[in-house]
Protein backbone atom coordinates (compact mmCIF):
# COMPACT_ATOMS: atom_id res chain seq x y z
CA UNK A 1 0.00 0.00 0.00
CA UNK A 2 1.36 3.41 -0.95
CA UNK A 3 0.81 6.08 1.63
CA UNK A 4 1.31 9.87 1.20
CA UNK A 5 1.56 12.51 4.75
CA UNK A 6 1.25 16.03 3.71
CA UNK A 7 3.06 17.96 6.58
CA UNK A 8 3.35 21.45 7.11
CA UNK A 9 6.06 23.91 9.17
CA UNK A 10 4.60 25.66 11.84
CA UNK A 11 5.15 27.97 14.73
CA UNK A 12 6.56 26.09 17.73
CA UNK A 13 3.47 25.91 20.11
CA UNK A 14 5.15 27.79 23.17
CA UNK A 15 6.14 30.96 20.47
CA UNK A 16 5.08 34.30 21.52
CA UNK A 17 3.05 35.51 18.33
CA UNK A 18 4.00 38.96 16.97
CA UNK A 19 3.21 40.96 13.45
CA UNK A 20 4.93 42.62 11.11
CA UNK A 21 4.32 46.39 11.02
CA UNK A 22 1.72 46.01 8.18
CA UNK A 23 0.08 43.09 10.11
CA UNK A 24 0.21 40.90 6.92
CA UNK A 25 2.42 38.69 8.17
CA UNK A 26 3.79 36.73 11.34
CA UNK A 27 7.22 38.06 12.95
CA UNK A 28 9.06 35.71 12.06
CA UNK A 29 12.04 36.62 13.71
CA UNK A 30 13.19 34.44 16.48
CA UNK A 31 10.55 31.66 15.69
CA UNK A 32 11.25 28.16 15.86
CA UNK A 33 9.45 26.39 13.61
CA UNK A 34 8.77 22.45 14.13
CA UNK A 35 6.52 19.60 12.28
CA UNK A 36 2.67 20.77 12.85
CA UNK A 37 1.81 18.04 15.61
CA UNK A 38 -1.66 16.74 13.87
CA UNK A 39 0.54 16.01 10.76
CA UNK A 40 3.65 14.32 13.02
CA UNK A 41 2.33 12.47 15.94
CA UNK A 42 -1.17 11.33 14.26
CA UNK A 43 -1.13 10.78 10.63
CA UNK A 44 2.34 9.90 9.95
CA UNK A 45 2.94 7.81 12.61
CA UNK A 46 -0.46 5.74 11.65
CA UNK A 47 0.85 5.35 8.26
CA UNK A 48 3.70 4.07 9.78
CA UNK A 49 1.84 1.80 11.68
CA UNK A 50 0.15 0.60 8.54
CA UNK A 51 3.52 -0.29 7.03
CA UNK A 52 4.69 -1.73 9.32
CA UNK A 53 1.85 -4.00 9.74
CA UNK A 54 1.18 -4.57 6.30
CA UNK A 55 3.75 -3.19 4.42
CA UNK A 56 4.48 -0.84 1.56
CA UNK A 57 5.86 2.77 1.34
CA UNK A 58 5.45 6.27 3.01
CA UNK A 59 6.46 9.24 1.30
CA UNK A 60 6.01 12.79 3.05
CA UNK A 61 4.64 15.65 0.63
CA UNK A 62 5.45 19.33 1.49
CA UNK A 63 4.83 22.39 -0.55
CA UNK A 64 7.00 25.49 0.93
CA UNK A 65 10.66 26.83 0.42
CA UNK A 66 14.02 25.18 1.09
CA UNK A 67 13.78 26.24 4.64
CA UNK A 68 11.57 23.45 5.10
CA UNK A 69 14.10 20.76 4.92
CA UNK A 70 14.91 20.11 8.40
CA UNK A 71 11.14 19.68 9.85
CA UNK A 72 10.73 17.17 6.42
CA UNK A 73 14.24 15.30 7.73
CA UNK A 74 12.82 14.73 11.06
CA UNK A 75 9.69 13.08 9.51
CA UNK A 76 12.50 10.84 7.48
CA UNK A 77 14.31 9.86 10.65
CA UNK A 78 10.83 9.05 12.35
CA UNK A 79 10.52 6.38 9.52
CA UNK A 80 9.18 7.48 6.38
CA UNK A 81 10.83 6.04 3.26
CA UNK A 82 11.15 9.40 1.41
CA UNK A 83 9.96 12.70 1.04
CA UNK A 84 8.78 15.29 -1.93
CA UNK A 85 8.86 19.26 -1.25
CA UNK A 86 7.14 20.92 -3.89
CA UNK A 87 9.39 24.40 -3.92
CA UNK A 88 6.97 27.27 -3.58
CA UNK A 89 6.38 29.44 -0.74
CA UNK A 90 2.40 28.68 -1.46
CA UNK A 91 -0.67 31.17 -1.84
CA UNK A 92 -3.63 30.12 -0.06
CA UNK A 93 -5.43 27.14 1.07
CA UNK A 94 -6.80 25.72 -2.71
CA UNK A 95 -3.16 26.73 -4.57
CA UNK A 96 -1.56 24.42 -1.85
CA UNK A 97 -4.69 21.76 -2.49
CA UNK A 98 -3.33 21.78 -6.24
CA UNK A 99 0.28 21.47 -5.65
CA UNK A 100 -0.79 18.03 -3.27
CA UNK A 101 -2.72 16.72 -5.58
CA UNK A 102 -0.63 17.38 -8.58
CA UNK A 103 1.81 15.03 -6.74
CA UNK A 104 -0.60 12.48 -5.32
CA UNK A 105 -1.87 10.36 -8.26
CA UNK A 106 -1.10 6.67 -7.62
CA UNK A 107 -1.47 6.57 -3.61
CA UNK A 108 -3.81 4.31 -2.21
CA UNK A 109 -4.50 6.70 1.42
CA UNK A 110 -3.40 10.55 1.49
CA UNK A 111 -3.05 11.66 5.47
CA UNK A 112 -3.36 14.96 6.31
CA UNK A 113 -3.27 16.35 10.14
CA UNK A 114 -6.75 17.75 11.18
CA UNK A 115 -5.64 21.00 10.93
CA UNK A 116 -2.52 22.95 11.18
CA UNK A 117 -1.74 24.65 14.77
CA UNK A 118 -1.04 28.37 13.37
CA UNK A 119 -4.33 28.82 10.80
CA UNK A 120 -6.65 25.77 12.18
CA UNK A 121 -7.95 26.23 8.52
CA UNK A 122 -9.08 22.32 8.12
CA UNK A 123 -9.52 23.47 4.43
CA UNK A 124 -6.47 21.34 2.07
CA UNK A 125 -7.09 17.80 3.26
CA UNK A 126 -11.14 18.04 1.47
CA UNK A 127 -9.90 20.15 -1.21
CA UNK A 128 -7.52 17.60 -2.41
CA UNK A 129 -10.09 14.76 -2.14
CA UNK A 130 -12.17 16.53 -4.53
CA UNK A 131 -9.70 17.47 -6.97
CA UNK A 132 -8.62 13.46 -7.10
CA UNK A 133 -11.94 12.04 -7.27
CA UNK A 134 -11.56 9.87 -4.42
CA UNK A 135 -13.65 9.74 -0.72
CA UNK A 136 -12.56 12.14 2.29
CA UNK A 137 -13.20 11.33 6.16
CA UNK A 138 -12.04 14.46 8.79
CA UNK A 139 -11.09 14.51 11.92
CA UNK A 140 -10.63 10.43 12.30
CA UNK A 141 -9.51 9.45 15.63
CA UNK A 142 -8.75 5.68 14.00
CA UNK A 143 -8.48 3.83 11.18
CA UNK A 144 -7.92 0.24 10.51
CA UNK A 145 -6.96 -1.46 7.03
CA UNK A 146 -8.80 -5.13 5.59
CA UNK A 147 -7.14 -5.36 2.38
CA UNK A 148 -8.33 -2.29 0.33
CA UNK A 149 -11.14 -1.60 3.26
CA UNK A 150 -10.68 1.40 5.34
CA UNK A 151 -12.95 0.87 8.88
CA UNK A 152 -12.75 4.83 10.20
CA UNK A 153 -13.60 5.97 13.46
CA UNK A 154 -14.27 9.58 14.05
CA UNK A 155 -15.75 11.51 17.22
CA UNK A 156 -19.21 13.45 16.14
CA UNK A 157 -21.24 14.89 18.41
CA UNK A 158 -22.78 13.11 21.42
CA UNK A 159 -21.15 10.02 19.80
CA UNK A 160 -18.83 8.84 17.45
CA UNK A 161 -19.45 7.73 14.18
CA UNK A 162 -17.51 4.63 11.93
CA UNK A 163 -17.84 4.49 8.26
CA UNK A 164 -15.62 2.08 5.81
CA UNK A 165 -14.16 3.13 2.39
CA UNK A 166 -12.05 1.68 -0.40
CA UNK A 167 -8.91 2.96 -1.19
CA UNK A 168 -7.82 5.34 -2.76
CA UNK A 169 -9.10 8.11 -0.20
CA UNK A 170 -7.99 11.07 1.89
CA UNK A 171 -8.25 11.24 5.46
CA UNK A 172 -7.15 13.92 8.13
CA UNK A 173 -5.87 12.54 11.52
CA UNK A 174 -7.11 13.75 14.67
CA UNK A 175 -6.07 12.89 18.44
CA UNK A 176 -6.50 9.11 19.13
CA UNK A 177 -5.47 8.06 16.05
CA UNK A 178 -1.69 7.30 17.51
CA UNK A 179 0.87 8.30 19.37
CA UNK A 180 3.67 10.58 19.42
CA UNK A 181 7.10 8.89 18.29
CA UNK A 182 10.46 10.11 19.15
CA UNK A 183 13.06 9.41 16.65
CA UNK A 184 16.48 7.82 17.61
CA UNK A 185 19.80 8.28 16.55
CA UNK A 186 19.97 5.08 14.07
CA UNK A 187 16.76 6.97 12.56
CA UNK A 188 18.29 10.47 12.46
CA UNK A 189 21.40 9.12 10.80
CA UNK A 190 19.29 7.30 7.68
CA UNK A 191 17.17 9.94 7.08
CA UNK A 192 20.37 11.91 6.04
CA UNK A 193 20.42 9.51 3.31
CA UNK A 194 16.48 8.69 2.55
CA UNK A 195 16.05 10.98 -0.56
CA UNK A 196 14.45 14.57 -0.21
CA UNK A 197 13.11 14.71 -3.78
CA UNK A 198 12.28 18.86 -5.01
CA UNK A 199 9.93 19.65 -7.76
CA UNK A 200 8.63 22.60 -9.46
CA UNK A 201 4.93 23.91 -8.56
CA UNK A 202 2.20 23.70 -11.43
CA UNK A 203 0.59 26.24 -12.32
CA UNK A 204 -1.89 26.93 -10.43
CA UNK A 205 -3.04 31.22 -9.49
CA UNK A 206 -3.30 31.95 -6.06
CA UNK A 207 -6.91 33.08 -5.78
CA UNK A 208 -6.34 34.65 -2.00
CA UNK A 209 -4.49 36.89 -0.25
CA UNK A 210 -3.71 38.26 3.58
CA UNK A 211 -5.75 41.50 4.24
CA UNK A 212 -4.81 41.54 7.53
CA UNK A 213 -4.00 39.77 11.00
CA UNK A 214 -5.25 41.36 14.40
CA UNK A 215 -4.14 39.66 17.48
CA UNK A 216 -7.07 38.88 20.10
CA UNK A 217 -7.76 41.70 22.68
CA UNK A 218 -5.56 40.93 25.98
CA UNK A 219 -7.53 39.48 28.79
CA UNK A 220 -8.76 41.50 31.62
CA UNK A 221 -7.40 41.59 34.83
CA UNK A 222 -8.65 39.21 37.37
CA UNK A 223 -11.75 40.93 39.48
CA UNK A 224 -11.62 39.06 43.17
CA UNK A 225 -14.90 39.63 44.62
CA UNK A 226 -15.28 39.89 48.92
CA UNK A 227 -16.71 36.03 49.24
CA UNK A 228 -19.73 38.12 51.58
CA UNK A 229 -20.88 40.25 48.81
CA UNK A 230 -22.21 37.16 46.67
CA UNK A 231 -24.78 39.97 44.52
CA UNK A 232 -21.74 41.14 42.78
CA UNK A 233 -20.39 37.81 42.00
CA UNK A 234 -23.79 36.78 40.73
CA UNK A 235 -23.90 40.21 38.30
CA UNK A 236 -20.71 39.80 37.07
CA UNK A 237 -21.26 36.44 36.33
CA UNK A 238 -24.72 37.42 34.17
CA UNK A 239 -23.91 40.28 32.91
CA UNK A 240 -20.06 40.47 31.88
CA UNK A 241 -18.83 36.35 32.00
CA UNK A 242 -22.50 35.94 30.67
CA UNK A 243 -22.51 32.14 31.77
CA UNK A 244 -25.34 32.37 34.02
């Protein structure tokens, strides 16, 4: 079975966010940058899993510049066979859907992470589905393989809900679906030598742009209320927290 992760670089999750003076773009000096974590500890390490179990190949697919490298080497070291960065620094969700599927004809399963930590977009894994023709399940927290039979779990609400597809198909990865691996030294060494394959982007126009980022409005300082005055607690409760 030939598996596919698309990963994305994102902002370490302790980074203190700051804009550029424009507020178009992150600050992005000082930032370390690591693996998004739905894309590392969930769906590649279930792919994994899979080969291991059953066998076959799993190639990591990144579109974004040559600065990428190192997060895509750490994915190599945790065990995948190789790795493709398309070389573009991207354009919006649906130009980055294009460039993925442009590069995933042939795979039997394309993971994606639920979302990415910095944008929580949940927009490229469906888009790419659609553009290949093939079925799409979010936000699974498991999957299990029987032959060319996908059984997926995925949490809904009140419940959870399990569906099974054929292959090929696109599924994002959600918590549950595994867990986080560390990789060792033997891994870290091979993946120096596991090939990092880069391609051109097709063409493909970017059809959005960044307006804008605001950063939420700090939080207000704590109000401590005297425990005997229990009419003010009760009013600030209604009419500012507005949870009663």
């Amino acid at each position: 079975m030939k598996m596919l992760v698309c990963v994305s670089k994102t902002p370490e999750t302790t980074t203190k966010i700051q804009l550029t003076a424009d507020k178009t773009d992150l600050d992005k000096g000082g930032v370390q940058y690591i693996m998004n974590p739905y894309d590392e500890w969930y769906a590649l390490v279930r792919a994994l899993e899979l080969k291991e179990a059953g066998g076959g190949s799993v190639t990591i697919l990144n579109v974004g510049p040559a600065d990428n490298d190192s997060v895509i080497r750490k994915g190599l070291a945790i065990g995948a066979d190789d790795a493709i960065r398309v070389n573009s620094e991207g354009g919006g969700s649906l130009y980055i859907a294009k460039q993925i599927a442009a590069q995933a004809e042939g795979y039997d399963i394309v993971f994606f992470g639920k979302e990415t930590i910095d944008y929580n977009g949940s927009e490229v894994g469906a888009m790419v589905a659609e553009l290949l023709g093939v079925a799409y399940v979010g936000e699974a927290s498991h999957l299990e393989m029987n032959g060319n039979v996908a059984t997926i779990t995925r949490d809904i609400e009140g419940g959870v809900e399990v569906v099974e597809v054929s292959t090929p198909l696109a599924i994002s990865a959600a918590k549950g679906m595994a867990e986080q691996r560390i990789p060792n030294m033997r891994g870290i060494m091979m993946a120096k030598r596991k090939p990092l394959n880069v391609v051109e982007p097709v063409d493909a126009p970017s059809t959005t742009e960044v307006a804008s980022y605001e950063l939420p409005p700090a939080k207000s300082a704590v109000k401590l209320i005297d425990p005997e005055n229990m009419d003010e607690l009760v009013r600030l409760l209604h009419e500012e927290a507005k949870v009663i």
